[in-house]
N, C-alpha and C. Protein backbone atom coordinates (compact mmCIF):
# COMPACT_ATOMS: atom_id res chain seq x y z
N UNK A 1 42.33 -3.55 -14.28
CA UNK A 1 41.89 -4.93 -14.32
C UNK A 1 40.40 -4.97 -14.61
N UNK A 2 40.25 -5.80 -15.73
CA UNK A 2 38.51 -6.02 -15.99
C UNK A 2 38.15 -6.74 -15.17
N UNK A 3 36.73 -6.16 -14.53
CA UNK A 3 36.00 -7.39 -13.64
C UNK A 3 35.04 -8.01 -14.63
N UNK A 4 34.79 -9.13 -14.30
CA UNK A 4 34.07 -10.44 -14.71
C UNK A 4 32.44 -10.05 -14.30
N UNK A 5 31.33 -9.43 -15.71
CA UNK A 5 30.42 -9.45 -14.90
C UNK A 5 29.38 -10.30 -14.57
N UNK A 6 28.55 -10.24 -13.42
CA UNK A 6 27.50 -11.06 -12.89
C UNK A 6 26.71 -11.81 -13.57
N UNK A 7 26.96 -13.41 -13.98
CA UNK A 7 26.25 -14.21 -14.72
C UNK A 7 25.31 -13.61 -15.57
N UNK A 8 25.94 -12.83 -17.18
CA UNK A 8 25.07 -12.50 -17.46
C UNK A 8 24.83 -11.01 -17.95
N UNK A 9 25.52 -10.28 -16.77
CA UNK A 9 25.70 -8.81 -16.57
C UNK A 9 24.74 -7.99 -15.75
N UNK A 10 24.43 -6.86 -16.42
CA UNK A 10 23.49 -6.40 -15.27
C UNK A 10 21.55 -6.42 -15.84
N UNK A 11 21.94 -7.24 -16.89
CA UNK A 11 20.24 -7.76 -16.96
C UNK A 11 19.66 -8.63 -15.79
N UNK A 12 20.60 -9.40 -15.63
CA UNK A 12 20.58 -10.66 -14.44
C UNK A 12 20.24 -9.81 -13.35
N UNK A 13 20.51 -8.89 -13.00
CA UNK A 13 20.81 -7.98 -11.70
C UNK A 13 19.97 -7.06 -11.81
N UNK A 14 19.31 -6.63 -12.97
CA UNK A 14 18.28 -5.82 -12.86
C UNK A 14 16.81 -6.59 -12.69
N UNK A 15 16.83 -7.82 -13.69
CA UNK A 15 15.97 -8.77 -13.48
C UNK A 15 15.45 -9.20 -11.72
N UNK A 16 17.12 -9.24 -11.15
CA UNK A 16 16.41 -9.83 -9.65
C UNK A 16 16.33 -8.85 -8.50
N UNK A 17 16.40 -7.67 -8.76
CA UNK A 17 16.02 -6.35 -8.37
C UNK A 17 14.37 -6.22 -8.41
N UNK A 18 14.10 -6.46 -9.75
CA UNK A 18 12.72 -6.08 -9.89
C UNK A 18 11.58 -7.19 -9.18
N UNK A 19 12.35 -8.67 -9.40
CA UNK A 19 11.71 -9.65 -8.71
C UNK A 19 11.76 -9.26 -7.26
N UNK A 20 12.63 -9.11 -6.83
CA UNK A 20 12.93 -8.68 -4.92
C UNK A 20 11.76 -7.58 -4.71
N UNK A 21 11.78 -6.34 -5.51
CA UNK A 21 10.74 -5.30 -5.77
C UNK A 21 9.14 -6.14 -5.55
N UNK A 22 8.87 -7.20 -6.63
CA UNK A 22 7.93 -7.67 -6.40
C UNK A 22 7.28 -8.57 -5.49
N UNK A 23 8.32 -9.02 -5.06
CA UNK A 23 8.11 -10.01 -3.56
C UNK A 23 7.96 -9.49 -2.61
N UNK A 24 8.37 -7.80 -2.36
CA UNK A 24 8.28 -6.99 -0.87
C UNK A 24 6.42 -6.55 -1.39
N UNK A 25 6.33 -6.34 -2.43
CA UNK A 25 4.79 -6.00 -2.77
C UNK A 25 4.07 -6.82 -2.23
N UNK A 26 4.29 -7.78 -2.45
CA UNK A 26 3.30 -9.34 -1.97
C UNK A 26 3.32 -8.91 -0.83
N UNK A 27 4.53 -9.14 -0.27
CA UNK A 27 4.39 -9.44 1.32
C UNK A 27 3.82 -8.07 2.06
N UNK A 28 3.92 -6.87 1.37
CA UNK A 28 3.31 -5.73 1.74
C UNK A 28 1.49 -5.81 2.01
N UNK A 29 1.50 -6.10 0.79
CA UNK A 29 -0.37 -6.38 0.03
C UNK A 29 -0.83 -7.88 1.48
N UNK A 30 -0.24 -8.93 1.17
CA UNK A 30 -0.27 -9.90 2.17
C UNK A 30 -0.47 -9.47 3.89
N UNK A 31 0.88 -8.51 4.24
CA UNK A 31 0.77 -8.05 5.65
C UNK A 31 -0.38 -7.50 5.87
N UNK A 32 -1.02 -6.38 5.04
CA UNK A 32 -2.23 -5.32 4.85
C UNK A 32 -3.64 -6.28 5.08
N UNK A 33 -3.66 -7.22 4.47
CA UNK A 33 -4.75 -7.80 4.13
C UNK A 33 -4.92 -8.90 5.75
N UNK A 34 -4.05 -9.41 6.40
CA UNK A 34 -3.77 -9.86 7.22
C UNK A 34 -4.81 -8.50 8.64
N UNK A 35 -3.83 -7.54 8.54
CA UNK A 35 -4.53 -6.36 9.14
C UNK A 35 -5.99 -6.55 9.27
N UNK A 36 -6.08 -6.38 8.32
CA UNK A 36 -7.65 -6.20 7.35
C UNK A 36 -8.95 -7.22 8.06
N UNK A 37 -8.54 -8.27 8.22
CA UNK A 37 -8.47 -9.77 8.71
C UNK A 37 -8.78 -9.66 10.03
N UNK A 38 -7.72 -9.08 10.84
CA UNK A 38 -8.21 -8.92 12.06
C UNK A 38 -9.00 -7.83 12.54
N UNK A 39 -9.14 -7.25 11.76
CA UNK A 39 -10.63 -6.04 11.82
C UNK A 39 -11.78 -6.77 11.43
N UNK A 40 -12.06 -7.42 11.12
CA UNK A 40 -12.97 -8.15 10.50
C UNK A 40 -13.36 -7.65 9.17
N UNK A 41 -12.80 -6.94 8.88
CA UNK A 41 -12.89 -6.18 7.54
C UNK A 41 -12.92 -7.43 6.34
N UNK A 42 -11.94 -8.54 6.28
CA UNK A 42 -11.73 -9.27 5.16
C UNK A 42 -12.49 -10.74 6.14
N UNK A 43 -13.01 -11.26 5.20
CA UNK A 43 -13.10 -12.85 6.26
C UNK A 43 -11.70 -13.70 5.76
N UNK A 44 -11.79 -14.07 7.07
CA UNK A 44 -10.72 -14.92 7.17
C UNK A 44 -10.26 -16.17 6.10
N UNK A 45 -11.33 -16.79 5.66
CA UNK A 45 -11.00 -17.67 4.61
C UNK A 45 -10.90 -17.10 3.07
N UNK A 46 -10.98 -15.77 2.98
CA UNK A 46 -11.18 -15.08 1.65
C UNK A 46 -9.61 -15.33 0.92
N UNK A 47 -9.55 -15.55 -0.21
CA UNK A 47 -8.11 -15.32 -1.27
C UNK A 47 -7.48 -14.10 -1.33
N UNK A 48 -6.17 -14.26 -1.71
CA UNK A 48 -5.71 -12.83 -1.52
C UNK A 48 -6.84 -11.48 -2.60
N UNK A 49 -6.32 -10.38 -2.27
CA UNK A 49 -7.31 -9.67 -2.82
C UNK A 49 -6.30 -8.87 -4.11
N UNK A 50 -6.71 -8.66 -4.92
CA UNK A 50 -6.26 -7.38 -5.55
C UNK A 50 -5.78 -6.25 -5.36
N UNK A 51 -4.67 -5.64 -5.37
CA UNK A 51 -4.18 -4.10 -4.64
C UNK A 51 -5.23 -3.26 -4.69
N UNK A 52 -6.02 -2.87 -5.65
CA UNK A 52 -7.33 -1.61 -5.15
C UNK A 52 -7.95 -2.24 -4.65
N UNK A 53 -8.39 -3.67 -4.18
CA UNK A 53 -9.37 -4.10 -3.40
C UNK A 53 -8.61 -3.42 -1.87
N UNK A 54 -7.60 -4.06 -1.98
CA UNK A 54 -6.81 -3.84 -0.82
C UNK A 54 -7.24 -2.57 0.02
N UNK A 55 -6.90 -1.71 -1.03
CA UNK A 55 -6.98 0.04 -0.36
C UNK A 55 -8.45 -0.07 -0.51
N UNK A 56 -9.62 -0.48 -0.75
CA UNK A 56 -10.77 -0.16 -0.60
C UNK A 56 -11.25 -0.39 0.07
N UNK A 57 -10.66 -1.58 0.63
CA UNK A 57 -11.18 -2.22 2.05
C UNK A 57 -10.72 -1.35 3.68
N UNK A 58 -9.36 -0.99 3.03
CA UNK A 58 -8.44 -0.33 4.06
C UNK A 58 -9.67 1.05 4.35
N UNK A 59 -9.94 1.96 3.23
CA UNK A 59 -10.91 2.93 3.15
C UNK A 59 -12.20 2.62 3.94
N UNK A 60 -12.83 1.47 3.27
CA UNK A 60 -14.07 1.00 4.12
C UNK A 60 -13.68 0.90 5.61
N UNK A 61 -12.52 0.20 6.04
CA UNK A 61 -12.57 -0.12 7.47
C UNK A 61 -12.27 0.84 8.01
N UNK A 62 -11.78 2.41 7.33
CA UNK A 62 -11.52 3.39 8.39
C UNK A 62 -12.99 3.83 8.88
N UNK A 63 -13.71 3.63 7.85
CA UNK A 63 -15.11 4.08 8.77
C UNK A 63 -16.13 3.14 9.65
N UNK A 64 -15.58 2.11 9.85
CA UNK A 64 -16.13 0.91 10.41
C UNK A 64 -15.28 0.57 11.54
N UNK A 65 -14.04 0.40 11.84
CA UNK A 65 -13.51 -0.23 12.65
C UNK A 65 -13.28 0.56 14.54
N UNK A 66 -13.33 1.82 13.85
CA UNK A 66 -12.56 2.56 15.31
C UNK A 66 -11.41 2.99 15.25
N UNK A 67 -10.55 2.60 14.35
CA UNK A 67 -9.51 2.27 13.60
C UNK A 67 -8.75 3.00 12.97
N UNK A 68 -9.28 4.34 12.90
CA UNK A 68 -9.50 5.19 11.26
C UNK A 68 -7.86 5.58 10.85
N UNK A 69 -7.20 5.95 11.54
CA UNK A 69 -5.98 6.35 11.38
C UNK A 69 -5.24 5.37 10.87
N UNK A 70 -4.73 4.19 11.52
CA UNK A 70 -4.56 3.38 11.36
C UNK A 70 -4.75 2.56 9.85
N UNK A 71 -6.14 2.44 9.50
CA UNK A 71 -6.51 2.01 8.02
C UNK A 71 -6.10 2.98 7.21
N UNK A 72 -6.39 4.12 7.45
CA UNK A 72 -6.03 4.98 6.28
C UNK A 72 -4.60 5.40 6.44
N UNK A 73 -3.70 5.24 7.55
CA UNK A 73 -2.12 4.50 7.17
C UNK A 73 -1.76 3.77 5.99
N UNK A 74 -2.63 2.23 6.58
CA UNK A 74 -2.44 1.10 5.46
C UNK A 74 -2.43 1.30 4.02
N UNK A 75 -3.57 2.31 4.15
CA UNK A 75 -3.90 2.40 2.37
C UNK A 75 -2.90 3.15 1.46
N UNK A 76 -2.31 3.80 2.55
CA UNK A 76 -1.61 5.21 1.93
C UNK A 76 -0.09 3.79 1.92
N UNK A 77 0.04 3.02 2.51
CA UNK A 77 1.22 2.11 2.47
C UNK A 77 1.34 1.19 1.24
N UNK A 78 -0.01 1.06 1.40
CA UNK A 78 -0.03 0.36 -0.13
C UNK A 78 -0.12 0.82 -1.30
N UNK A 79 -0.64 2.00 -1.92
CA UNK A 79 -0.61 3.01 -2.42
C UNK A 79 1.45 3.29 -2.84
N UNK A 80 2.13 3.49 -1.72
CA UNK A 80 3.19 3.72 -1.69
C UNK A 80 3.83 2.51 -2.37
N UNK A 81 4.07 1.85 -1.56
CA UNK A 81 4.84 0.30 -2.58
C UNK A 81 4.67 0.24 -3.71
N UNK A 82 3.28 0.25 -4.36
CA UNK A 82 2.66 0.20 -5.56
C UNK A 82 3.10 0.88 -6.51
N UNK A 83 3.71 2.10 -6.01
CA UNK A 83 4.40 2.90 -6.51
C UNK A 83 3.26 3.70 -7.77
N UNK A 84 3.70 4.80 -8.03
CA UNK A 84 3.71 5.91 -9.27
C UNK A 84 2.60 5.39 -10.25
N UNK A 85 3.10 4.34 -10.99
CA UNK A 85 2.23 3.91 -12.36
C UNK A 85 1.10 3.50 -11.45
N UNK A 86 0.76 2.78 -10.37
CA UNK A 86 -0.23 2.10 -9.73
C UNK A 86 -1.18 3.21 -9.27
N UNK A 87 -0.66 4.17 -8.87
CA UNK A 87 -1.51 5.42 -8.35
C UNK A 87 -2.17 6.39 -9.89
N UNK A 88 -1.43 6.31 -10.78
CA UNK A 88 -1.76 6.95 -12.03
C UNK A 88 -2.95 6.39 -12.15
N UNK A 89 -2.43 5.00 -12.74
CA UNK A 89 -3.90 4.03 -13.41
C UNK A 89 -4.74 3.98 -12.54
N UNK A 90 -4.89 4.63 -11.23
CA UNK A 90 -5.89 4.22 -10.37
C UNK A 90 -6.58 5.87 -9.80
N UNK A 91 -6.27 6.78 -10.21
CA UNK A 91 -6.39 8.07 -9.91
C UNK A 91 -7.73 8.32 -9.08
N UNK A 92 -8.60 7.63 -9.36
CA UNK A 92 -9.51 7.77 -8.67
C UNK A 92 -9.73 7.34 -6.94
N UNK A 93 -9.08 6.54 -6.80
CA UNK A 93 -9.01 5.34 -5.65
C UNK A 93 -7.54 6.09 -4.55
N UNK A 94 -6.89 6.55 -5.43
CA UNK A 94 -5.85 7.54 -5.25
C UNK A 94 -6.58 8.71 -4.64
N UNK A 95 -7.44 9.94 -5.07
CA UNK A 95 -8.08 10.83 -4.69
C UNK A 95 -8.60 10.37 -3.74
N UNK A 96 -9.69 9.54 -3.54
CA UNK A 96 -10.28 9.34 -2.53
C UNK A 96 -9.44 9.25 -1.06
N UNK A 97 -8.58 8.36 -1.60
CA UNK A 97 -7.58 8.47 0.15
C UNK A 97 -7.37 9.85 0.67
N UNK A 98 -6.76 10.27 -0.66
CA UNK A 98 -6.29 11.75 -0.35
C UNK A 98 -7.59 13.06 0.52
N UNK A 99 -8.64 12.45 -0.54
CA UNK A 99 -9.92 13.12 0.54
C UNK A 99 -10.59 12.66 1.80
N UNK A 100 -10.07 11.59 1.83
CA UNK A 100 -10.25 11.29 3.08
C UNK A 100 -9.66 11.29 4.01
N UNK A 101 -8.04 11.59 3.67
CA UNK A 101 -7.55 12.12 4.84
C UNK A 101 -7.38 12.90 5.19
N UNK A 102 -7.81 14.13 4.52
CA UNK A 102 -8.23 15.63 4.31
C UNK A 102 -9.29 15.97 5.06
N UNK A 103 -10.14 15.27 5.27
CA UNK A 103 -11.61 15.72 5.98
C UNK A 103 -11.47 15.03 7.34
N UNK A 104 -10.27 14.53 7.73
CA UNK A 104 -10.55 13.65 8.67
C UNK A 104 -9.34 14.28 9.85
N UNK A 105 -8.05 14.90 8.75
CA UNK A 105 -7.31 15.78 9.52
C UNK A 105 -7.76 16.89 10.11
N UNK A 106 -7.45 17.43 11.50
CA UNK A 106 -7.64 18.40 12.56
C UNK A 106 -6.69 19.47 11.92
N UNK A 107 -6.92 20.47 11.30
CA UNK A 107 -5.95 21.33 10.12
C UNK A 107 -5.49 22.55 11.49
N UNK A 108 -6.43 22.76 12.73
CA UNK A 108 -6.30 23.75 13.28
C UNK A 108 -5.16 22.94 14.35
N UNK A 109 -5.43 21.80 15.15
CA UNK A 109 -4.20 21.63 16.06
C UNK A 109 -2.81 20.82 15.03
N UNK A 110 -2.80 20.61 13.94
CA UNK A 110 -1.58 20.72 12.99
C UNK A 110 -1.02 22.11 12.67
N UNK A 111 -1.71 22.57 12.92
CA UNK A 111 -0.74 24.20 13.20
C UNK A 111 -0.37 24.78 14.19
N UNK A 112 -1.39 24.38 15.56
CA UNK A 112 -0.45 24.25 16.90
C UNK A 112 0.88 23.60 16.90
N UNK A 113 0.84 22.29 16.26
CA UNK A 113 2.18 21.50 16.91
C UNK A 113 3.56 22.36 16.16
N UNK A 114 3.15 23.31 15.17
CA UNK A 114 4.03 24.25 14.47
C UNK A 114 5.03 24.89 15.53
């Protein structure tokens, strides 16, 4: 028996895949910046920001807030969502997290918890 496909087929369905994809971004970038907000990192009346603003701020507030783990979580979260092409085109902003969470990790008791 042929099934009947989805208004459309699976353009329709790939189309609202990628939209759903882009709406968890928002609300990702949105939650982050919110964070951000209550660090005092972003002022409160500011517009949303740009995704590398995002992680730059996240970066800045690990060394400002007390926070550090925590922000440089965020960044690496946003970074993640953003996915692949976002980290390419941004390689630089990309490294930096990466070195900063490199200099900031305890390399000797991460081999205790071994």
């Amino acid at each position: 028996a042929d099934e009947e496909p989805l208004k459309g087929g699976t353009v329709e369905v790939a189309e609202l895949a990628k939209n759903i994809d882009n709406i968890d971004r928002s609300i990702g970038l949105c939650d982050t910046q919110e964070f951000l907000r209550s660090l005092g990192a972003v002022p409160t009346d500011s517009p949303p920001l740009q995704p590398g603003e995002v992680i730059q701020k996240c970066l800045d507030a690990d060394q400002t807030s007390g926070r550090a783990e925590e922000c440089l979580l965020c960044a690496f979260d946003v970074l993640n969502f953003l996915g692949e092409e976002f980290c390419n085109n941004n390689s630089e902003l990309t490294a930096t997290a990466w070195r900063m969470v490199a200099e900031r990790t305890d390399w000797c008791q991460m081999a205790t918890r071994r």
